[in-house]
C-alpha atoms as a PDB file:
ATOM      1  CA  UNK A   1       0.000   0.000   0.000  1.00  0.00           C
ATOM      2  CA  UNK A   2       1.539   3.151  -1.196  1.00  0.00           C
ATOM      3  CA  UNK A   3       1.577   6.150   1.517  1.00  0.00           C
ATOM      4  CA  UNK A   4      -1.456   8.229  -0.273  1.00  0.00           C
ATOM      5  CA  UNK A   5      -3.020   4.880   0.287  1.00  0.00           C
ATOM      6  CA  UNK A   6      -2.315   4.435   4.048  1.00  0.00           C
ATOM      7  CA  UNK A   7      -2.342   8.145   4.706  1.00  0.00           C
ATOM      8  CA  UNK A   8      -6.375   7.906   3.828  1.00  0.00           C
ATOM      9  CA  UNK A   9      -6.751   4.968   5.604  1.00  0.00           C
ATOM     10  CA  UNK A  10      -5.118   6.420   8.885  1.00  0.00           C
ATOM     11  CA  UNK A  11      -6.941   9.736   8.126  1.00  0.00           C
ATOM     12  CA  UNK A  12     -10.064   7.959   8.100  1.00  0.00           C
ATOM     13  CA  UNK A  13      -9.588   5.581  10.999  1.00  0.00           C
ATOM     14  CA  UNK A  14      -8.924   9.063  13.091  1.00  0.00           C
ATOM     15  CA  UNK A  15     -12.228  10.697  11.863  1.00  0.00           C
ATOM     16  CA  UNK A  16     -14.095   7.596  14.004  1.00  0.00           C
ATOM     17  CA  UNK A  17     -11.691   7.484  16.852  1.00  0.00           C
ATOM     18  CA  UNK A  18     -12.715  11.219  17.558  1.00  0.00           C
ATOM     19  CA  UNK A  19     -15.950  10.856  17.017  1.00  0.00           C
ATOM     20  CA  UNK A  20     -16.028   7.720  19.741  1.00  0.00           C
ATOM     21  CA  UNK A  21     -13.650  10.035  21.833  1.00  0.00           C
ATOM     22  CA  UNK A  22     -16.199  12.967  22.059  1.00  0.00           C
ATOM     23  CA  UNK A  23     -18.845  10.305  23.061  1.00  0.00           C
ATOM     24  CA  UNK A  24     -16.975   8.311  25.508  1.00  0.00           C
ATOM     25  CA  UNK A  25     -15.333  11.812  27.390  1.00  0.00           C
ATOM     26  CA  UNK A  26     -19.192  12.814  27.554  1.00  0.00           C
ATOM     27  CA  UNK A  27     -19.947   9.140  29.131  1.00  0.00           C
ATOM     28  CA  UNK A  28     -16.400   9.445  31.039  1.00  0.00           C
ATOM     29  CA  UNK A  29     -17.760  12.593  32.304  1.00  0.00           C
ATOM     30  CA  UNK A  30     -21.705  11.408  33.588  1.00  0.00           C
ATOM     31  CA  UNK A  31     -20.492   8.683  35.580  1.00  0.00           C
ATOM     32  CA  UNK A  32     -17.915  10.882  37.175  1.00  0.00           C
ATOM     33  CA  UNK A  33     -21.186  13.241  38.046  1.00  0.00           C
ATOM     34  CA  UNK A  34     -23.082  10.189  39.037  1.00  0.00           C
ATOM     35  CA  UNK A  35     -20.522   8.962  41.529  1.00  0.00           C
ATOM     36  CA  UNK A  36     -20.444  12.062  43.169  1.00  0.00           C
ATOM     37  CA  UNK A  37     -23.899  12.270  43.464  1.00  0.00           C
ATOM     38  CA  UNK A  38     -24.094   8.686  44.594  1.00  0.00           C
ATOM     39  CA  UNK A  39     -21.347   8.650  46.910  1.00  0.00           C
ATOM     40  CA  UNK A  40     -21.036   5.141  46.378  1.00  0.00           C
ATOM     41  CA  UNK A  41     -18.022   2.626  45.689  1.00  0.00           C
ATOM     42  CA  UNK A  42     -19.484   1.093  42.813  1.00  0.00           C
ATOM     43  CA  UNK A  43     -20.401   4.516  41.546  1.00  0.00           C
ATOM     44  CA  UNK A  44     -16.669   5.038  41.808  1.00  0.00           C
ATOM     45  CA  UNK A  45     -15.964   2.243  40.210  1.00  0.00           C
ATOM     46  CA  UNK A  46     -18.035   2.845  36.924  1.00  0.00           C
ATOM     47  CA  UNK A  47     -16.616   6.327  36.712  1.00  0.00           C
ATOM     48  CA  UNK A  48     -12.982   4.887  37.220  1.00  0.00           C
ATOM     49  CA  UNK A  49     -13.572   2.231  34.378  1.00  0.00           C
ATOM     50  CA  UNK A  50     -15.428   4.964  32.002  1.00  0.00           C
ATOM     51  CA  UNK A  51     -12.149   7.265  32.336  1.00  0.00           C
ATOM     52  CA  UNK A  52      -9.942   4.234  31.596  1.00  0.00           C
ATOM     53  CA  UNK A  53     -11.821   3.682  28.488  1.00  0.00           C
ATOM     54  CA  UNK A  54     -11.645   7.221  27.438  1.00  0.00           C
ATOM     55  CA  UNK A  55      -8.145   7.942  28.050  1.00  0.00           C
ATOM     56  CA  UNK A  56      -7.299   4.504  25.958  1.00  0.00           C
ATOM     57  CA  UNK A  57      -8.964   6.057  23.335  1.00  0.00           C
ATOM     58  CA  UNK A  58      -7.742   9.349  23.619  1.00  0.00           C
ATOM     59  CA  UNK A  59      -3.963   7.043  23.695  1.00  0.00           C
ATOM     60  CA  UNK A  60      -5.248   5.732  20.297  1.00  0.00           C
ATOM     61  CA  UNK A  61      -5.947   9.099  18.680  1.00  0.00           C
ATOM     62  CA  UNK A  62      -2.304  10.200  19.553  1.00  0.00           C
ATOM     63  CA  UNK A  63      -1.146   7.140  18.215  1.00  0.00           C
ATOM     64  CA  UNK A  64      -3.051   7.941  14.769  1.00  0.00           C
ATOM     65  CA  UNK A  65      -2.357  11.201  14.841  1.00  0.00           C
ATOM     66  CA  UNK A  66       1.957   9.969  15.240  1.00  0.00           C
ATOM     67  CA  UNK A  67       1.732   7.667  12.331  1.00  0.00           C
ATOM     68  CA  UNK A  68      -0.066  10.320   9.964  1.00  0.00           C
ATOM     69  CA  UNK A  69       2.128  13.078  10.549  1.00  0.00           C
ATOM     70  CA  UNK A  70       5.109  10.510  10.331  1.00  0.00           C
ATOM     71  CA  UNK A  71       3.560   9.795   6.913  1.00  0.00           C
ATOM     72  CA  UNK A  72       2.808  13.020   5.825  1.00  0.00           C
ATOM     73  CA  UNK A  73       6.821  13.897   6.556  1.00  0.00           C
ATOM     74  CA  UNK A  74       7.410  10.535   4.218  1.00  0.00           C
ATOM     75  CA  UNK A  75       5.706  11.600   1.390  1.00  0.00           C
ATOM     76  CA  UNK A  76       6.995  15.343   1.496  1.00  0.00           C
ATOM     77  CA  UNK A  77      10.498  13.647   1.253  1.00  0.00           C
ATOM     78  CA  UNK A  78       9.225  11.564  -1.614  1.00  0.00           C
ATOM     79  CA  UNK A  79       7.854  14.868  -3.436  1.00  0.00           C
ATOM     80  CA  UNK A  80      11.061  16.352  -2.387  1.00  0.00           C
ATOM     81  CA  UNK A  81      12.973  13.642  -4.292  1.00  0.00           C
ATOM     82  CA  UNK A  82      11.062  13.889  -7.290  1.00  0.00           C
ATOM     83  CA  UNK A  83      11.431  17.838  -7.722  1.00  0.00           C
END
């Protein structure tokens, strides 16, 4: 797969991830409200796991967001080549 190629693919792959992201902060975010209100441990405990899941996600974004502008620096020296 040439890097145009994986460049969309990563592009589009990122497009999802922060549209999960926005959803799961705003989930992250209730139960953290919830377990306040509560005041109970297993309130705590769903709050806990909906910020792990977020900030794994928000881990993956970075991790797209890395390999694109590695890619995007790849294909600049490519064009640079060719000129």
């Amino acid at each position: 797969m040439d890097v145009s190629e994986r460049l969309k693919r990563l592009r589009a792959e990122l497009a999802v991830t922060q549209e999960q992201l926005v959803f799961l902060e705003e989930e992250a975010e209730d139960a953290r409200l919830r377990s306040l209100v509560a005041e109970t441990p297993l309130g705590e405990a769903e709050a806990r796991d909906a910020r792990k899941h977020a900030d794994a996600l928000t881990r993956q974004r970075d991790a797209l967001l890395r390999s694109i502008a590695a890619l995007v620096r790849e294909q600049d020296e490519l064009l640079d080549r060719m000129a």
